[in-house]
C-alpha atoms as a PDB file:
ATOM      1  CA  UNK A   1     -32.096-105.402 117.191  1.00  0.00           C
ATOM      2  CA  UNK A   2     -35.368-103.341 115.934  1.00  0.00           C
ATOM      3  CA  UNK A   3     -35.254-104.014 111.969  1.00  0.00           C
ATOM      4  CA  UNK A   4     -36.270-100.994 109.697  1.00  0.00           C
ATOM      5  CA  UNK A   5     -37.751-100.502 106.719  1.00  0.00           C
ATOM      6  CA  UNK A   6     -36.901 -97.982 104.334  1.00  0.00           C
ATOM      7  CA  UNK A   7     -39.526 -97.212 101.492  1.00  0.00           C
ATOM      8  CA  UNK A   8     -38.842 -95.428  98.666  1.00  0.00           C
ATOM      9  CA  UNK A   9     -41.683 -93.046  96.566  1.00  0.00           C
ATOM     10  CA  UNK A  10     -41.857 -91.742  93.502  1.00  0.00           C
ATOM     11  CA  UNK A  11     -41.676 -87.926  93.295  1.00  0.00           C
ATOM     12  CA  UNK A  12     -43.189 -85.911  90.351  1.00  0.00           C
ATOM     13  CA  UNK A  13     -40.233 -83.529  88.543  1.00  0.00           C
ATOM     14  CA  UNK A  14     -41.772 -80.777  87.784  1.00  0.00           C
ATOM     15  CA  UNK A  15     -40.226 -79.347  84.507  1.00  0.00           C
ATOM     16  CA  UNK A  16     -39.910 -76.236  83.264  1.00  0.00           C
ATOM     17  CA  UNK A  17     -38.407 -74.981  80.521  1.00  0.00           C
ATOM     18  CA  UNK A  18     -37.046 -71.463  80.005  1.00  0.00           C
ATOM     19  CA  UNK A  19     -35.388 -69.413  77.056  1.00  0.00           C
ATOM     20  CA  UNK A  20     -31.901 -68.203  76.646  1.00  0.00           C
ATOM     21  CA  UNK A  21     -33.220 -64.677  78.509  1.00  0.00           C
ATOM     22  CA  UNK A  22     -34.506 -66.216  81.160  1.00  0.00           C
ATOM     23  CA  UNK A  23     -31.119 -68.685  82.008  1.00  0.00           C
ATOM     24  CA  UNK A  24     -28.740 -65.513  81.386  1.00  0.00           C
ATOM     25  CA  UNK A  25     -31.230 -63.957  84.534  1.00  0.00           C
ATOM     26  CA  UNK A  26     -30.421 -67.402  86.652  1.00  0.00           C
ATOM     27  CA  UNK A  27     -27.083 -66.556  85.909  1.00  0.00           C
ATOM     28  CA  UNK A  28     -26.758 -63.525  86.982  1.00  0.00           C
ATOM     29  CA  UNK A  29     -29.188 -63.578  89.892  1.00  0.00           C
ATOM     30  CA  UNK A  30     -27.114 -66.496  91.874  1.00  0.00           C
ATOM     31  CA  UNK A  31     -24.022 -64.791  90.592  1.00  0.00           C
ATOM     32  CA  UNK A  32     -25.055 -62.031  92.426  1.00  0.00           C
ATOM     33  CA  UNK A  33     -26.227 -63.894  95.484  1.00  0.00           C
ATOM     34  CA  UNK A  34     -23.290 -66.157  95.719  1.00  0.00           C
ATOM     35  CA  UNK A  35     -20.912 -63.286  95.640  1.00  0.00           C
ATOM     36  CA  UNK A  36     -23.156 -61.278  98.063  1.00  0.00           C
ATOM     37  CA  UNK A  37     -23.121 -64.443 100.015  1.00  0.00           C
ATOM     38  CA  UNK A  38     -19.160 -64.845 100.181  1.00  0.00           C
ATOM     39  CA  UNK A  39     -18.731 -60.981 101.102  1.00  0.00           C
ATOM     40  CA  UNK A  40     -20.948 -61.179 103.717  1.00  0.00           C
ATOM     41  CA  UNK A  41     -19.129 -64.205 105.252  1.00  0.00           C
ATOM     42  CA  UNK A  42     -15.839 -62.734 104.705  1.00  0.00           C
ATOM     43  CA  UNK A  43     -17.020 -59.066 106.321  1.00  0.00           C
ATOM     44  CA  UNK A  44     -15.842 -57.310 103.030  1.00  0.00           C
ATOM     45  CA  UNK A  45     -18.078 -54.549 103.536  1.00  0.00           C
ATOM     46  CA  UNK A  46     -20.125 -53.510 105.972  1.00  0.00           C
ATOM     47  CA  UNK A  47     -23.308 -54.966 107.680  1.00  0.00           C
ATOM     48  CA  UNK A  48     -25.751 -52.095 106.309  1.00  0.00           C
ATOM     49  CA  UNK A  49     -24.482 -52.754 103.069  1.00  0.00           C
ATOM     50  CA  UNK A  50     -26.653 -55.729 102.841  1.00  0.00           C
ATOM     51  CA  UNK A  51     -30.488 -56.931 103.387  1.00  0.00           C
ATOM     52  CA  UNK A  52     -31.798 -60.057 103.797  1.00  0.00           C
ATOM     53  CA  UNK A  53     -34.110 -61.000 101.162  1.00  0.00           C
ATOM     54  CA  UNK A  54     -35.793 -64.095 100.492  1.00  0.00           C
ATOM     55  CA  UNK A  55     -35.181 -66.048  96.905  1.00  0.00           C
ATOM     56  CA  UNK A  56     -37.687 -68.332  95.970  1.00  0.00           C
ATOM     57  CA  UNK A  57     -38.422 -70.755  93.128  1.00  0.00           C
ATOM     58  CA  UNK A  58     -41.168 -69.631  90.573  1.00  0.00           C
ATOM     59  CA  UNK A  59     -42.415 -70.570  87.256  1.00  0.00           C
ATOM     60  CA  UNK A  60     -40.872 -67.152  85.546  1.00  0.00           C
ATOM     61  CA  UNK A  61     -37.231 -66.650  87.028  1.00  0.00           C
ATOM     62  CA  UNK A  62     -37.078 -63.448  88.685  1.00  0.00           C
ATOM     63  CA  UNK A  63     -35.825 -61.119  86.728  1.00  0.00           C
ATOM     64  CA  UNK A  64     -32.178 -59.791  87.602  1.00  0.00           C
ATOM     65  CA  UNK A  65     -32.929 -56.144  87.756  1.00  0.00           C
ATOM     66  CA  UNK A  66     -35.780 -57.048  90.804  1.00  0.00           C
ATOM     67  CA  UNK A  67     -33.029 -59.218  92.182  1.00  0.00           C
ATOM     68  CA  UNK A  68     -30.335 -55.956  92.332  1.00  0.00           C
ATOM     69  CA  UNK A  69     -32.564 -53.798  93.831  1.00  0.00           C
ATOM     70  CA  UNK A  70     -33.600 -56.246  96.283  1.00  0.00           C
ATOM     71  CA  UNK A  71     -37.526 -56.541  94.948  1.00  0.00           C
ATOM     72  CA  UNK A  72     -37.589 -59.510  96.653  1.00  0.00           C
ATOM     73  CA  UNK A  73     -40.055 -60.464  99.958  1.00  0.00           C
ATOM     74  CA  UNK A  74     -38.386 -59.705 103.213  1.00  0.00           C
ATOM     75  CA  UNK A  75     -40.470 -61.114 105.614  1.00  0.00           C
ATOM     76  CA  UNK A  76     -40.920 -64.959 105.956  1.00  0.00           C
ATOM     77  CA  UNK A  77     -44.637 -64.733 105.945  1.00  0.00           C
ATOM     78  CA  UNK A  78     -44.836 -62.739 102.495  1.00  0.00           C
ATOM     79  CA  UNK A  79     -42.401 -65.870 100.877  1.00  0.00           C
ATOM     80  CA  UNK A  80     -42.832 -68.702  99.685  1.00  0.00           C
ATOM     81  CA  UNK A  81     -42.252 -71.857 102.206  1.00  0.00           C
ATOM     82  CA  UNK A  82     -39.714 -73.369 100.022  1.00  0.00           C
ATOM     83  CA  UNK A  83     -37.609 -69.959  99.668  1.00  0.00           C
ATOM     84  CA  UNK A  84     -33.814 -69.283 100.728  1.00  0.00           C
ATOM     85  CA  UNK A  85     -32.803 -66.578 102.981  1.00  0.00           C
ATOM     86  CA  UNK A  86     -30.181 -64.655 101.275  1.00  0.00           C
ATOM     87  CA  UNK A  87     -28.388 -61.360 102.006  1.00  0.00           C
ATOM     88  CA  UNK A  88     -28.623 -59.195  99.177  1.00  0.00           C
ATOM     89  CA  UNK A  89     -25.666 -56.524  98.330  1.00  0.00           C
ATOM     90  CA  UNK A  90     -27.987 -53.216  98.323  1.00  0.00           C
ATOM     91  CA  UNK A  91     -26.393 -49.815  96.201  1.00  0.00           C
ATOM     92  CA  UNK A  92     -25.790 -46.760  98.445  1.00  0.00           C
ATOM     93  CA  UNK A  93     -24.882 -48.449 101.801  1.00  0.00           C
ATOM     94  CA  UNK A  94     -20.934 -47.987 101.148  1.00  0.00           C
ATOM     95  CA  UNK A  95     -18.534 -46.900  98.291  1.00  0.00           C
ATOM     96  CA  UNK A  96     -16.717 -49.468  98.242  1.00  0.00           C
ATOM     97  CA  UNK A  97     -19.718 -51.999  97.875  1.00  0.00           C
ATOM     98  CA  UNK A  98     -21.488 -49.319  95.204  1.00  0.00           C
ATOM     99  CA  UNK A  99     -17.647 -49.842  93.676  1.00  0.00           C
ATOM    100  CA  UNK A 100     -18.356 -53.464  93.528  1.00  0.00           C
ATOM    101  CA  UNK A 101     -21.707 -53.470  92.952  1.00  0.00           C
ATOM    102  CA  UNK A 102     -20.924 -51.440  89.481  1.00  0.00           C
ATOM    103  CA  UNK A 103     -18.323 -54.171  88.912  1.00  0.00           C
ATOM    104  CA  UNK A 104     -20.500 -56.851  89.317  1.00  0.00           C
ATOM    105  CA  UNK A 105     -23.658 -55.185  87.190  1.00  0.00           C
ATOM    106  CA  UNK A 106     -20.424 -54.627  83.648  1.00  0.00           C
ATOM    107  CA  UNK A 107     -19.920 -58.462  84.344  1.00  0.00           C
ATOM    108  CA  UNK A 108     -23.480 -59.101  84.132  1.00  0.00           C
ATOM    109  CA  UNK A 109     -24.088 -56.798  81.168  1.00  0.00           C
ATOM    110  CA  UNK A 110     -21.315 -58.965  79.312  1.00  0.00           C
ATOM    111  CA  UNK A 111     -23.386 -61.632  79.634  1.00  0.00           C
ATOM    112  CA  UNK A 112     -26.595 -60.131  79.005  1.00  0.00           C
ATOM    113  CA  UNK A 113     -25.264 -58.777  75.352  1.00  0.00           C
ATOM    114  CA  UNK A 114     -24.736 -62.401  74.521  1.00  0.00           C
ATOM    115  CA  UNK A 115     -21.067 -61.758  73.716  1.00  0.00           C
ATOM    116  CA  UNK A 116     -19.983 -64.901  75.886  1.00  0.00           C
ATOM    117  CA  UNK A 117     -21.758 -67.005  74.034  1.00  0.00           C
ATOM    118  CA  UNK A 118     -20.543 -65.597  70.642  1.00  0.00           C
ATOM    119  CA  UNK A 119     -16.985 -65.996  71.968  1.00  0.00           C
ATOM    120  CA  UNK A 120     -17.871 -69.619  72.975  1.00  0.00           C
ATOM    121  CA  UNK A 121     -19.209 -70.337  69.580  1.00  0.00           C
ATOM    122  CA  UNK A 122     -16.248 -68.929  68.093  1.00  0.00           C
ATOM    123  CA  UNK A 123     -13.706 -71.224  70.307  1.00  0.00           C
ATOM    124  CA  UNK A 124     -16.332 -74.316  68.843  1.00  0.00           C
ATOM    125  CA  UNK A 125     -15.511 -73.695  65.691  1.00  0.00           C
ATOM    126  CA  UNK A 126     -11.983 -72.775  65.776  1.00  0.00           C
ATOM    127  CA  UNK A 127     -11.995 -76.411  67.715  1.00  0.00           C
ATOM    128  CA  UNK A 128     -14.030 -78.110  65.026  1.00  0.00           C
ATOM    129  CA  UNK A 129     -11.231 -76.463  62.305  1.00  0.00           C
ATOM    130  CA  UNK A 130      -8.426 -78.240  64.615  1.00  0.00           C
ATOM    131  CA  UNK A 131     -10.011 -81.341  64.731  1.00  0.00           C
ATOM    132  CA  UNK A 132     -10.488 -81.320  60.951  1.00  0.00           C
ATOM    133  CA  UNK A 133      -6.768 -80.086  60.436  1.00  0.00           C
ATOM    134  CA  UNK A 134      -5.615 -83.086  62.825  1.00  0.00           C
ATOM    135  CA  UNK A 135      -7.469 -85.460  60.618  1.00  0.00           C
END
């Protein structure tokens, strides 16, 4: 029996820290690619309603509005090596994906106002008020 060794190195993390802008972007960006992703499996709307894009990592996030309109490199060649192939719901293929595409961009303007996270700080303290009360 051939014995192997397994050896373990040490990679770098490579941090990178971003502001409260920039993360409500991430947000929406792979909310909109996972729910592109999941129609497109399920054949909720068409095949020309979508183009494959590639998503790739950079030190800015990409902004969401680049991400809607598909701004994004479509060739492998023109990406980066460690990018993700992703099919990207594109506006005026279909009605009913411009329907869900309008949807999708309220949702994402919800989040963009900040008013999630002023109704999450409201639930923290009407939790901290509880706590106090159960005390």
């Amino acid at each position: 029996m051939a014995n192997v060794q397994v050896v373990r190195t040490r990679q770098a993390h490579a941090t990178t820290i971003i502001n409260e802008t920039q993360s409500i972007q991430v947000v929406q960006t792979m909310l909109h690619g996972a729910l592109s992703s999941l129609t497109y499996l399920r054949d909720l709307f068409p095949e020309k309603a979508f183009e494959y894009r590639y998503y790739e990592m950079r030190e800015t996030p990409l902004p969401y509005k680049d991400f809607a309109a598909a701004r994004m490199p479509s060739f492998k060649n023109q990406a980066d090596p460690h990018s993700t192939k992703v099919p990207v719901l594109v506006r005026d293929r279909s009605n009913r994906a411009n329907f869900f595409l309008d949807w999708l961009v309220s949702a994402s303007a919800v989040s963009d106002r900040g008013l999630l996270t002023q109704r999450r700080r409201k639930q923290s303290s009407l939790s901290l008020n509880l706590a106090s009360y159960a005390q």
